[in-house]
N, C-alpha and C. Protein backbone atom coordinates (compact mmCIF):
# COMPACT_ATOMS: atom_id res chain seq x y z
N UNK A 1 -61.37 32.94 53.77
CA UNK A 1 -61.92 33.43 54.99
C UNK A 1 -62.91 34.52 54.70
N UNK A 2 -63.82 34.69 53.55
CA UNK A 2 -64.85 35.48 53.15
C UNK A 2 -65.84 35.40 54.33
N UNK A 3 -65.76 34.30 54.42
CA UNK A 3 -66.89 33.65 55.50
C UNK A 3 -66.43 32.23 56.10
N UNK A 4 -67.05 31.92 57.14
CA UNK A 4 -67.15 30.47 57.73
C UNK A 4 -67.94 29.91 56.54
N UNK A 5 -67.94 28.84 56.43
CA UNK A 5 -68.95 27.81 55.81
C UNK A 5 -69.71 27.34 56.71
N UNK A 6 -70.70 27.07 55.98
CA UNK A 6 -72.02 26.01 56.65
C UNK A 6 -71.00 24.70 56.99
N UNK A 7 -71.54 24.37 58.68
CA UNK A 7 -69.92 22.77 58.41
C UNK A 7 -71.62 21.63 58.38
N UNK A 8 -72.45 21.77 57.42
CA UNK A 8 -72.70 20.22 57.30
C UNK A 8 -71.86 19.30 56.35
N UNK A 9 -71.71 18.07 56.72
CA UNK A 9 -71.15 16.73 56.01
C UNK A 9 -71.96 16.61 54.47
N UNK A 10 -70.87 16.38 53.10
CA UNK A 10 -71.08 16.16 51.94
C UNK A 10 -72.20 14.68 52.29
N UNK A 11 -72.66 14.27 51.10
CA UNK A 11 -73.83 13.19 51.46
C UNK A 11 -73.23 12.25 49.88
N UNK A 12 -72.97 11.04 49.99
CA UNK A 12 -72.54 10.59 48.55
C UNK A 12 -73.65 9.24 48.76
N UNK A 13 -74.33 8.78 47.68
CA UNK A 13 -75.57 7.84 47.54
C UNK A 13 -75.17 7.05 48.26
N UNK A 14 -76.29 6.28 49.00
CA UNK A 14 -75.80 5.41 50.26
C UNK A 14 -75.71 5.88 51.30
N UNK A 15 -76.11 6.82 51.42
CA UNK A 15 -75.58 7.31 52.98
C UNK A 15 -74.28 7.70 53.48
N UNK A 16 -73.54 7.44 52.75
CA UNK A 16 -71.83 7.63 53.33
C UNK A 16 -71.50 9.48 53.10
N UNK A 17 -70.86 9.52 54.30
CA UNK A 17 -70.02 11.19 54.08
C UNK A 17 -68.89 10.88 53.02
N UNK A 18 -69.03 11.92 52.37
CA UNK A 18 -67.68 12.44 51.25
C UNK A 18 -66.51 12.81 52.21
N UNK A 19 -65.54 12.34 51.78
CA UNK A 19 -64.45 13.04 52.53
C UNK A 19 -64.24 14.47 51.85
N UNK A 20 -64.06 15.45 52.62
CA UNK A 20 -63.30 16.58 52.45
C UNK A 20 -62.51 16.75 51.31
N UNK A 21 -62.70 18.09 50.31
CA UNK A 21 -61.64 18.15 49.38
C UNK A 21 -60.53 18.33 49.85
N UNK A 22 -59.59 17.76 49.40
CA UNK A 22 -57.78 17.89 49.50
C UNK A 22 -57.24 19.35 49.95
N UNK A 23 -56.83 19.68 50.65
CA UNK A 23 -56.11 21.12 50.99
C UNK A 23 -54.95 20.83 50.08
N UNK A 24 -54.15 22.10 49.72
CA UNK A 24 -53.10 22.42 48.95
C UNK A 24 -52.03 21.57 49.85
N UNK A 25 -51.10 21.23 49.20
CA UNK A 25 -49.91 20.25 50.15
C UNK A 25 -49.05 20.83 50.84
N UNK A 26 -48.97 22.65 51.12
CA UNK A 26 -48.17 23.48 51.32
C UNK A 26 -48.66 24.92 51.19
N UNK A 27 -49.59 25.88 52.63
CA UNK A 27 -49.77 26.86 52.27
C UNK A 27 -48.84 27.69 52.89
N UNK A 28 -48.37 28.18 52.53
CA UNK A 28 -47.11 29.72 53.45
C UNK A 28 -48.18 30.84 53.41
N UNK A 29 -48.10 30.52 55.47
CA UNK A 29 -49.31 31.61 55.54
C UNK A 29 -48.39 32.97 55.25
N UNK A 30 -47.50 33.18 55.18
CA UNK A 30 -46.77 34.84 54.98
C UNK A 30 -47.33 35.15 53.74
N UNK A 31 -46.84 34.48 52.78
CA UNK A 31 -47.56 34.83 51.45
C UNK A 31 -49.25 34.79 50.97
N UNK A 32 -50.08 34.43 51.66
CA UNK A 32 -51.26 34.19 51.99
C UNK A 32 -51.88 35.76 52.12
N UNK A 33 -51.58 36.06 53.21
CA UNK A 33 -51.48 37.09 53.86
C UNK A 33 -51.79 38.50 53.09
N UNK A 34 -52.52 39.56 53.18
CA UNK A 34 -52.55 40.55 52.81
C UNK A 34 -54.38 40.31 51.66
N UNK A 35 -54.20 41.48 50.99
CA UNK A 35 -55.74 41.73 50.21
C UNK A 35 -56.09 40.80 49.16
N UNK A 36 -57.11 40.31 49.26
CA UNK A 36 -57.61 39.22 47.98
C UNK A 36 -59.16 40.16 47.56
N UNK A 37 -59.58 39.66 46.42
CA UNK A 37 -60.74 40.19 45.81
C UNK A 37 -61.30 38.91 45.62
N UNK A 38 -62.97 38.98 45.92
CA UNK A 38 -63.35 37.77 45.40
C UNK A 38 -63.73 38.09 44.11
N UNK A 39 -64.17 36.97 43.09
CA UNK A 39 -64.25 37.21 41.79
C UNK A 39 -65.19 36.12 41.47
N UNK A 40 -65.93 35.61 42.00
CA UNK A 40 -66.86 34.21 42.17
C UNK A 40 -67.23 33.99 43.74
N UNK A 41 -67.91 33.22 43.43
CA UNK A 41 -68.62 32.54 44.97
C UNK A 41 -69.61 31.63 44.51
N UNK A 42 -69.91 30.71 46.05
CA UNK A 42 -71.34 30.05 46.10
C UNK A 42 -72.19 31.37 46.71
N UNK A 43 -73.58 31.45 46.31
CA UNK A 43 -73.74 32.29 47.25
C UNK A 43 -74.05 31.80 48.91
N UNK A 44 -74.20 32.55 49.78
CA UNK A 44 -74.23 32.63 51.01
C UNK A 44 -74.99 33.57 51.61
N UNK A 45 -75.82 33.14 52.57
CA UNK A 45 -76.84 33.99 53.15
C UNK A 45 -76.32 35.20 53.78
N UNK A 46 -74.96 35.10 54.45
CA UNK A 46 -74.43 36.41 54.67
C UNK A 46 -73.93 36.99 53.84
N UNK A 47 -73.55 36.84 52.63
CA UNK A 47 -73.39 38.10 51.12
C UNK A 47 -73.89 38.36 50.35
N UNK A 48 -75.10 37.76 50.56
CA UNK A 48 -75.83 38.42 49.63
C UNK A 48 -76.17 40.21 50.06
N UNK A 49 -75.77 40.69 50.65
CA UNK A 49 -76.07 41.68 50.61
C UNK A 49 -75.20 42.36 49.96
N UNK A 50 -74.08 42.10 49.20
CA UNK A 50 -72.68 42.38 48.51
C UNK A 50 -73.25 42.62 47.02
N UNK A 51 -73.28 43.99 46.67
CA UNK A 51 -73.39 43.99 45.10
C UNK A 51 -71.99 43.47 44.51
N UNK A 52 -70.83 44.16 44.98
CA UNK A 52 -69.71 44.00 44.06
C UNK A 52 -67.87 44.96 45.09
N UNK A 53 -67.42 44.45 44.36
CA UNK A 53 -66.15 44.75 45.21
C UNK A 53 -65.52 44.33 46.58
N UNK A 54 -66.05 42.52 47.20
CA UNK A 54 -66.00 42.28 48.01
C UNK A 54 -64.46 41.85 48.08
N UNK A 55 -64.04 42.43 49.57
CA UNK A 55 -62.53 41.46 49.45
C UNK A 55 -62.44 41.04 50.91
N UNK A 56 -61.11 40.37 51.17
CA UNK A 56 -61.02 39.92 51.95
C UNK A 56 -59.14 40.23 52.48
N UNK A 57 -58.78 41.04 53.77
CA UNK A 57 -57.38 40.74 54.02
C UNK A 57 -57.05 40.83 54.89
N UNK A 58 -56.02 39.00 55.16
CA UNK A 58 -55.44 38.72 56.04
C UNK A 58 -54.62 39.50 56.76
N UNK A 59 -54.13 39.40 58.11
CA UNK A 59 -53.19 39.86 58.62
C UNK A 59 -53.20 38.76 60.31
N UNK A 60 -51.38 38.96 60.52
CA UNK A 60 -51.02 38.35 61.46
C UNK A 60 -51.69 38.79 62.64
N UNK A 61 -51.80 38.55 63.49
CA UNK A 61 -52.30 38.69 64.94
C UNK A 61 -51.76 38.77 65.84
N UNK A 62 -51.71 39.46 67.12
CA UNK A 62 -50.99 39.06 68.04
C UNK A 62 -50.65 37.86 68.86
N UNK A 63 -51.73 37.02 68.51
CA UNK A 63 -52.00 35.70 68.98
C UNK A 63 -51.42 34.37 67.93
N UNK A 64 -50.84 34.95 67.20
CA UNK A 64 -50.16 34.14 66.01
C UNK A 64 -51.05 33.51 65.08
N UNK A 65 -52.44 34.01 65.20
CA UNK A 65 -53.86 33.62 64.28
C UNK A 65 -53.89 34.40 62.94
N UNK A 66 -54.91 34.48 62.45
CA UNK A 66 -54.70 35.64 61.12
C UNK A 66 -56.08 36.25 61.43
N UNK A 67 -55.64 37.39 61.56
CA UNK A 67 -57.14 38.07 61.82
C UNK A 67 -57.71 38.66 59.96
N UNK A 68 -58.87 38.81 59.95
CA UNK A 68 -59.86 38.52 58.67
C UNK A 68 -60.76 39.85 59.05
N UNK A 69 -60.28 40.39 57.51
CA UNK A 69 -61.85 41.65 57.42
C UNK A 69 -61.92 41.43 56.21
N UNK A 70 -62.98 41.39 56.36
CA UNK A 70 -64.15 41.12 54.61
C UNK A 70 -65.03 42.39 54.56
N UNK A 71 -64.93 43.25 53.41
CA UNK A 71 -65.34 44.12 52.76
C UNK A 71 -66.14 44.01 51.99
N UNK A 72 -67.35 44.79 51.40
CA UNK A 72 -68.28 44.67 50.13
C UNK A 72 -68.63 45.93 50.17
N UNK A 73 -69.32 46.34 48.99
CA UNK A 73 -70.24 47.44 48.44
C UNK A 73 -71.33 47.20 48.34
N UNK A 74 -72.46 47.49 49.04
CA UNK A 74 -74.11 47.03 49.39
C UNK A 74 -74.29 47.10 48.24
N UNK A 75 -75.73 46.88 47.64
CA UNK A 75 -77.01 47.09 46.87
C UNK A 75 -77.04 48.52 46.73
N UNK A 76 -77.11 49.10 48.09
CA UNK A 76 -77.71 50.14 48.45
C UNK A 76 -76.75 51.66 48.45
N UNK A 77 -75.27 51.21 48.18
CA UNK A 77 -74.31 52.09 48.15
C UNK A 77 -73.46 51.85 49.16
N UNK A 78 -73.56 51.72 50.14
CA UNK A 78 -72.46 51.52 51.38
C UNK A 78 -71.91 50.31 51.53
N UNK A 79 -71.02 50.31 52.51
CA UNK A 79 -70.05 49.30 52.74
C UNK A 79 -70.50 48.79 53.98
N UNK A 80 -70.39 47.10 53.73
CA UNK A 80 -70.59 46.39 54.56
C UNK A 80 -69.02 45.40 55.24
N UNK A 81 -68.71 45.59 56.14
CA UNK A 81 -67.92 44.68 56.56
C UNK A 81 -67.82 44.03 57.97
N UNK A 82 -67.11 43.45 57.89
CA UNK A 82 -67.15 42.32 59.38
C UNK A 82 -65.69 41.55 59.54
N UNK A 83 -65.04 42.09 60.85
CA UNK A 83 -63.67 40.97 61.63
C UNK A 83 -63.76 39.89 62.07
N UNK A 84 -63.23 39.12 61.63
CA UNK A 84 -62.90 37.66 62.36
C UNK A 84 -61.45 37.01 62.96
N UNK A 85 -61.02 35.94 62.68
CA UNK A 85 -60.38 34.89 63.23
C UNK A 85 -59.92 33.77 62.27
N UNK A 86 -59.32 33.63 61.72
CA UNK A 86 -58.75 32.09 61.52
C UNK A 86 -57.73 31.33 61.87
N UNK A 87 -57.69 30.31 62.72
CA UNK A 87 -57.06 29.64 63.33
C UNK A 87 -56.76 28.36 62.50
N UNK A 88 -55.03 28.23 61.93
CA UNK A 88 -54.76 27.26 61.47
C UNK A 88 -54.97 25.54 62.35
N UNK A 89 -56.10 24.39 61.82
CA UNK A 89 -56.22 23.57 61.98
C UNK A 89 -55.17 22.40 61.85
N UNK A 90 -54.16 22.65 60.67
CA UNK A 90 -53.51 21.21 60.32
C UNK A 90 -52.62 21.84 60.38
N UNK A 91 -51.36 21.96 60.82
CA UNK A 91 -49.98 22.57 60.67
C UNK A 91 -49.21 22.05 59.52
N UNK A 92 -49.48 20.70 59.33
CA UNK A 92 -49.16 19.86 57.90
C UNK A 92 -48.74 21.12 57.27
N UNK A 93 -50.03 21.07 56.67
CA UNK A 93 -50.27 21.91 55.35
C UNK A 93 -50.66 23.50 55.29
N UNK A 94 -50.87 23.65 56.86
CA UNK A 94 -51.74 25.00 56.93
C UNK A 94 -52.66 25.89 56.00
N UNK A 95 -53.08 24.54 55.37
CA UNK A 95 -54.26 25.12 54.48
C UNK A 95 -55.87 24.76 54.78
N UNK A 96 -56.25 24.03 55.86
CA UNK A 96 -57.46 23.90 56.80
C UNK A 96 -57.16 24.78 57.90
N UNK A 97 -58.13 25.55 58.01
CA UNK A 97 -58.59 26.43 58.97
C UNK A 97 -60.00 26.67 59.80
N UNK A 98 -59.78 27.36 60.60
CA UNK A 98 -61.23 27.66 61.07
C UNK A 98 -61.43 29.07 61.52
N UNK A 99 -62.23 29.23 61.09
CA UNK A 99 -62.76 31.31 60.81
C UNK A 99 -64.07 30.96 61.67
N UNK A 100 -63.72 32.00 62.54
CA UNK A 100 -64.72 32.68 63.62
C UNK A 100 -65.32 34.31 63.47
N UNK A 101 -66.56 34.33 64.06
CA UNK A 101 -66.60 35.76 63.17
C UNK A 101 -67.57 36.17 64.73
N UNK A 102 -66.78 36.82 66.22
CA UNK A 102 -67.50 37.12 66.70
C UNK A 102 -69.05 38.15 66.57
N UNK A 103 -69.71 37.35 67.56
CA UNK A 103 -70.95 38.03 67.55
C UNK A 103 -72.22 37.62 66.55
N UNK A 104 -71.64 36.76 65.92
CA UNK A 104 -72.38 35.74 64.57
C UNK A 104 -72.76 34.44 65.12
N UNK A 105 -73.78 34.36 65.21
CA UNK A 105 -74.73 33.13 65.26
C UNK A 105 -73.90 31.83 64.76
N UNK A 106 -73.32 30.58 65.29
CA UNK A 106 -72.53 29.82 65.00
C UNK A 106 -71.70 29.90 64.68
N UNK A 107 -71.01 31.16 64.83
CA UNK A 107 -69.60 31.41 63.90
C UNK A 107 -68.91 32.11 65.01
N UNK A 108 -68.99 32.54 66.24
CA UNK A 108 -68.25 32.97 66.98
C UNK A 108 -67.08 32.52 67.61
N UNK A 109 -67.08 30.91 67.99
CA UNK A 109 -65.69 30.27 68.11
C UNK A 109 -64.75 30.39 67.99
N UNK A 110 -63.48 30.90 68.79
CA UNK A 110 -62.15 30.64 68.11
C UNK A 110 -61.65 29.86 67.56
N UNK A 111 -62.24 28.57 68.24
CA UNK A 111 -61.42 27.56 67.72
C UNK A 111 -62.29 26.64 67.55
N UNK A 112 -62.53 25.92 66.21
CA UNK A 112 -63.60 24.98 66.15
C UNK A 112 -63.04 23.69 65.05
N UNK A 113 -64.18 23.03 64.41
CA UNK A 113 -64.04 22.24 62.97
C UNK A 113 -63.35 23.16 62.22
N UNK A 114 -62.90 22.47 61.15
CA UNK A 114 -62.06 23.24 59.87
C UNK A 114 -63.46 23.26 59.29
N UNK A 115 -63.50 24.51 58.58
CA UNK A 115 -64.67 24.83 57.87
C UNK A 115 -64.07 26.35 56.82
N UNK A 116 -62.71 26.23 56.49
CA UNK A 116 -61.84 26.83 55.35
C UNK A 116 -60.75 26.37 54.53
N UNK A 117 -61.31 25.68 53.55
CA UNK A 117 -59.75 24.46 52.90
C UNK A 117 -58.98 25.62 51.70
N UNK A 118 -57.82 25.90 51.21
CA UNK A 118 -57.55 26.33 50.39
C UNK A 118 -57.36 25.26 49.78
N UNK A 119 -57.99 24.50 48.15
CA UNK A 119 -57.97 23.31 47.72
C UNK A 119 -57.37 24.29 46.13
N UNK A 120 -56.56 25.06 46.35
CA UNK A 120 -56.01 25.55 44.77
C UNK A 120 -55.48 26.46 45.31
N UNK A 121 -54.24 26.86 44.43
CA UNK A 121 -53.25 27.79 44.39
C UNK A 121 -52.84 28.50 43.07
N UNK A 122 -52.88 29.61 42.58
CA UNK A 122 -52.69 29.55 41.17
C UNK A 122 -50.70 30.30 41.77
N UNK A 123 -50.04 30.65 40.61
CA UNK A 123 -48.55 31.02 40.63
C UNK A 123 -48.65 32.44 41.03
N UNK A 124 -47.66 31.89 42.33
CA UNK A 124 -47.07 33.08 42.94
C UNK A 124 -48.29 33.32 43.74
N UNK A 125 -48.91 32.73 44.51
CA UNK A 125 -49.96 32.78 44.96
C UNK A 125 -50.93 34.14 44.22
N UNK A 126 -51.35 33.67 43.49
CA UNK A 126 -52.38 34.44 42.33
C UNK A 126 -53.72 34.92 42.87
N UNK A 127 -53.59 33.45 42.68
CA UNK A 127 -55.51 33.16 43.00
C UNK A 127 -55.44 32.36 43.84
N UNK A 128 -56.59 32.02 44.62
CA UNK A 128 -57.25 30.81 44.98
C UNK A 128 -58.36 30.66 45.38
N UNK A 129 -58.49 28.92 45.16
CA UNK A 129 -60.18 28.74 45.53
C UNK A 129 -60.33 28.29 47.10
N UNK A 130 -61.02 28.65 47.88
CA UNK A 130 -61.36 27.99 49.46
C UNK A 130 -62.67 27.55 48.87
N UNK A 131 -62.93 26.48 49.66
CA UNK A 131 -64.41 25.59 49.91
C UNK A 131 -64.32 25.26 51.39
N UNK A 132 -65.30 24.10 51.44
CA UNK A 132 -65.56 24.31 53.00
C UNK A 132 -65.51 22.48 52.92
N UNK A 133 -65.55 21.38 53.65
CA UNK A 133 -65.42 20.44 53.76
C UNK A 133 -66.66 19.72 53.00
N UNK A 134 -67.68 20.28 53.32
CA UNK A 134 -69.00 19.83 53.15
C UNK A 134 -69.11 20.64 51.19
N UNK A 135 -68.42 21.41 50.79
CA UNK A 135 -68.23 22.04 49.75
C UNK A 135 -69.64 22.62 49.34
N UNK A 136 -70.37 23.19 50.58
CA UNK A 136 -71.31 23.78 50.49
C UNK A 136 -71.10 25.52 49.78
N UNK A 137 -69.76 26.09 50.20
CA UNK A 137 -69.42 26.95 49.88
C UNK A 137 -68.42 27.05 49.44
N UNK A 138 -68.18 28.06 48.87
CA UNK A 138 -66.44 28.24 47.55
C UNK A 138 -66.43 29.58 47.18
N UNK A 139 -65.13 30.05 47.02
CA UNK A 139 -64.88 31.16 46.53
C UNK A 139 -63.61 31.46 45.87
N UNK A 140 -63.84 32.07 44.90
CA UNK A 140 -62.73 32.64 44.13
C UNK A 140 -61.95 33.75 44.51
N UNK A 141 -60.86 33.43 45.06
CA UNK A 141 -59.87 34.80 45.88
C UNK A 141 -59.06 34.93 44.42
N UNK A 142 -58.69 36.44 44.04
CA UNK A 142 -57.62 36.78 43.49
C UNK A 142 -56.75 37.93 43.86
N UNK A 143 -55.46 38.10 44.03
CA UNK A 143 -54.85 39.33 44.26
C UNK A 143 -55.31 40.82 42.99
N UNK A 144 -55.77 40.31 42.12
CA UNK A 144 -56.18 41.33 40.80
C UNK A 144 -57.87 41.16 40.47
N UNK A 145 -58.07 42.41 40.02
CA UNK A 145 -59.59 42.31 39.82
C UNK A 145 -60.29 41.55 38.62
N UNK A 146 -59.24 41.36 37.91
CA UNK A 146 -59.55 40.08 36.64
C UNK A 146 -58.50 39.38 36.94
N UNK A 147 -59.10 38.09 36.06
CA UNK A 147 -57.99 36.97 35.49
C UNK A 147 -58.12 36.65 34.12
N UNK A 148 -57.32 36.25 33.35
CA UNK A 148 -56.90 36.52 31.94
C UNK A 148 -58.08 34.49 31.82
N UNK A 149 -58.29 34.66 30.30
CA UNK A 149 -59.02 33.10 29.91
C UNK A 149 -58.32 31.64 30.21
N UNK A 150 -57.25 32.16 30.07
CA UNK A 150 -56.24 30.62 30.46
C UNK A 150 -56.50 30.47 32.19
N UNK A 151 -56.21 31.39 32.77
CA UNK A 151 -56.39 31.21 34.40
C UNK A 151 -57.87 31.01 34.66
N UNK A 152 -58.34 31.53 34.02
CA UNK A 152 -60.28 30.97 34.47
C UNK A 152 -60.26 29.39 34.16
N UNK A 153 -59.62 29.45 33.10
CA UNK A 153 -59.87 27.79 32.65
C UNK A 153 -58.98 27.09 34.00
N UNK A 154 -57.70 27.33 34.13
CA UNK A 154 -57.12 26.46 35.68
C UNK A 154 -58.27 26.62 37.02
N UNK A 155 -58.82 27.49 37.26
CA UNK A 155 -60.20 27.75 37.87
C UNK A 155 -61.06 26.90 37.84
N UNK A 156 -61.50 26.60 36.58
CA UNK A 156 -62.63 25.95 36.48
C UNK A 156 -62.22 24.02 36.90
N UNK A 157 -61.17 23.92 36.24
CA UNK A 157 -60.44 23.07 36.38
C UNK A 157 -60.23 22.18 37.91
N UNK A 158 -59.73 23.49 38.96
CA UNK A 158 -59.82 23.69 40.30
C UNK A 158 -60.70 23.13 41.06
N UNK A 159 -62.03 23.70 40.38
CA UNK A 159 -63.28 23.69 41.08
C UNK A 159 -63.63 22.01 40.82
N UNK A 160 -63.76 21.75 39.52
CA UNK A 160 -63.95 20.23 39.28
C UNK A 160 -63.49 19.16 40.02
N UNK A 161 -61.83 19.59 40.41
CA UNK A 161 -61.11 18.59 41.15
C UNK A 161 -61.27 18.84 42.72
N UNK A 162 -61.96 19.60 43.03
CA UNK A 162 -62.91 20.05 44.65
C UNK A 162 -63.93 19.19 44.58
N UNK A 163 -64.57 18.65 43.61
CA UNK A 163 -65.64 18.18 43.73
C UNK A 163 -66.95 18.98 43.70
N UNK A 164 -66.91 20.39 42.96
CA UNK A 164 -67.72 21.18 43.06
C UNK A 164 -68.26 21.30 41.40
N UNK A 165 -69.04 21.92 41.41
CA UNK A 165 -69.41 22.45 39.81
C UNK A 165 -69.11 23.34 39.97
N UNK A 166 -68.87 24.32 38.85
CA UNK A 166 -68.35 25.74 38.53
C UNK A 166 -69.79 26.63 38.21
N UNK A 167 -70.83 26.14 37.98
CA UNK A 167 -72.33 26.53 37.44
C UNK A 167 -72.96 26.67 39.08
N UNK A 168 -72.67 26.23 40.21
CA UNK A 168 -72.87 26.66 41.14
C UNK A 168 -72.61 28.20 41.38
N UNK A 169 -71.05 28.56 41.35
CA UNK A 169 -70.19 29.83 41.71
C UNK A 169 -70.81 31.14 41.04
N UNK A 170 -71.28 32.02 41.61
CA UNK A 170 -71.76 33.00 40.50
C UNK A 170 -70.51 34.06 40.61
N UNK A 171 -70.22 35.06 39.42
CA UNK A 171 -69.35 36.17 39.21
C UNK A 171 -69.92 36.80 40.67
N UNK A 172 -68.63 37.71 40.85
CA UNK A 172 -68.50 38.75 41.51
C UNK A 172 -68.45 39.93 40.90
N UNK A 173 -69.20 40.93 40.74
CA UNK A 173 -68.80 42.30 40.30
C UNK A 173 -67.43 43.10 40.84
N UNK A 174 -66.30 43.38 40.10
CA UNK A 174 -65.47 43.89 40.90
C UNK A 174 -65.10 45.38 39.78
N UNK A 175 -64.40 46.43 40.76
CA UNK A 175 -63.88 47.64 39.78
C UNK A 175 -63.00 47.04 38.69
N UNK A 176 -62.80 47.16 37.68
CA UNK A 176 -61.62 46.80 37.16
C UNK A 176 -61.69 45.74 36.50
N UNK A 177 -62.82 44.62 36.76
CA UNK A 177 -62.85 43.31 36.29
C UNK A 177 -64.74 43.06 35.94
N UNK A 178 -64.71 42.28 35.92
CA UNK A 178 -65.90 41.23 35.38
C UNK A 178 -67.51 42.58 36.02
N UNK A 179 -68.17 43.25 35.33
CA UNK A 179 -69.49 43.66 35.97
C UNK A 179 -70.56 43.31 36.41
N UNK A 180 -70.45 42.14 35.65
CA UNK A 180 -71.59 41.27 35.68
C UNK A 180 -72.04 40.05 37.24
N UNK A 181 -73.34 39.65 37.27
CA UNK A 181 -73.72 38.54 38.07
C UNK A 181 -74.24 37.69 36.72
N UNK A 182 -73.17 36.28 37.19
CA UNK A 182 -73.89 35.32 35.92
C UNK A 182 -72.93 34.13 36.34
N UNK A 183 -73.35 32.45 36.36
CA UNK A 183 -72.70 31.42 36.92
C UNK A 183 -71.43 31.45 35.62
N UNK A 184 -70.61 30.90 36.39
CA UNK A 184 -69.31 31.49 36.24
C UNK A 184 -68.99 30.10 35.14
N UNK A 185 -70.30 28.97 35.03
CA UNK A 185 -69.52 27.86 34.02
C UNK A 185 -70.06 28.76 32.60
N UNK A 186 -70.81 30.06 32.83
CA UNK A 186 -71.56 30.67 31.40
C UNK A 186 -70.40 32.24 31.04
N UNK A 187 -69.49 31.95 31.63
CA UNK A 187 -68.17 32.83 31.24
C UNK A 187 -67.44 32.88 30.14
């Protein structure tokens, strides 16, 4: 829930839509819940204004939704952030959602398309990757500001079986972890 995604449809030769990457078979929004750091991304026209330290944390709602604040550290020194909405789509799995971000140009909806899949889970809910149906966008959530080489590799791994490239995702600068901007398959 960094952001909504762009909801256009994947395009596979021929004309045919891609189906949607797979959501996790089981998300427990309780454990979900609370501060993630991103540590990767596609970029996105709304973060780019994010040098480094962007996060993201859930919390329950009164409305039984999860309300969403996303945090960053400008370019410029200050902090940028913005509240939203995500409204579980599939009860299945409660890992399709849809994030609204009043006052935002197409994104204000409460309730719309799923346009937030959690398609990875690392242990103990660690990490994870969200993409968007159209897998225009992706991001690397972690509860810690690094992840050790074996967990980048389940990452990368992640991303492949999304149907995404990993040379898309660029690093996130975070305190504590990675400083750098550089595509995350050159890690």
């Amino acid at each position: 829930m960094i952001a909504a995604a762009v909801g256009l449809g994947a395009v596979v030769p021929g004309g045919a839509a891609a189906a949607p990457p797979a959501p996790v078979p089981s998300l427990e929004l309780d454990r979900y819940l609370g501060e993630w750091r991103q540590l990767a991304a596609i970029p996105q026209p709304f973060n780019l204004n994010c040098a480094r330290d962007t996060t993201a944390t859930y919390t329950l709602d009164p409305q039984g939704d999860i309300g969403v604040h996303n945090r960053c550290h400008t370019w410029t020194g200050g902090v940028d952030e913005i509240r939203g909405t995500a409204t579980v789509n599939d009860p299945d799995t409660n890992a399709q959602l849809h994030v609204s971000f009043p006052g935002v140009p197409g994104q204000g909806e409460r309730e719309g398309d799923t346009n937030y899949i959690v398609t990875a889970l690392g242990p103990e809910y660690s990490w994870a990757l969200v993409t968007s149906p159209s897998r225009l966008s992706g991001f690397v959530l972690s509860r810690t500001p690094a992840l050790d080489d074996t967990t980048w590799q389940d990452v990368d791994a992640a991303i492949r079986t999304a149907g995404q490239d990993p040379c898309v995702y660029l690093t996130t600068p975070t305190t504590g972890g990675d400083p750098d901007v550089r595509p995350l398959c050159t890690r």
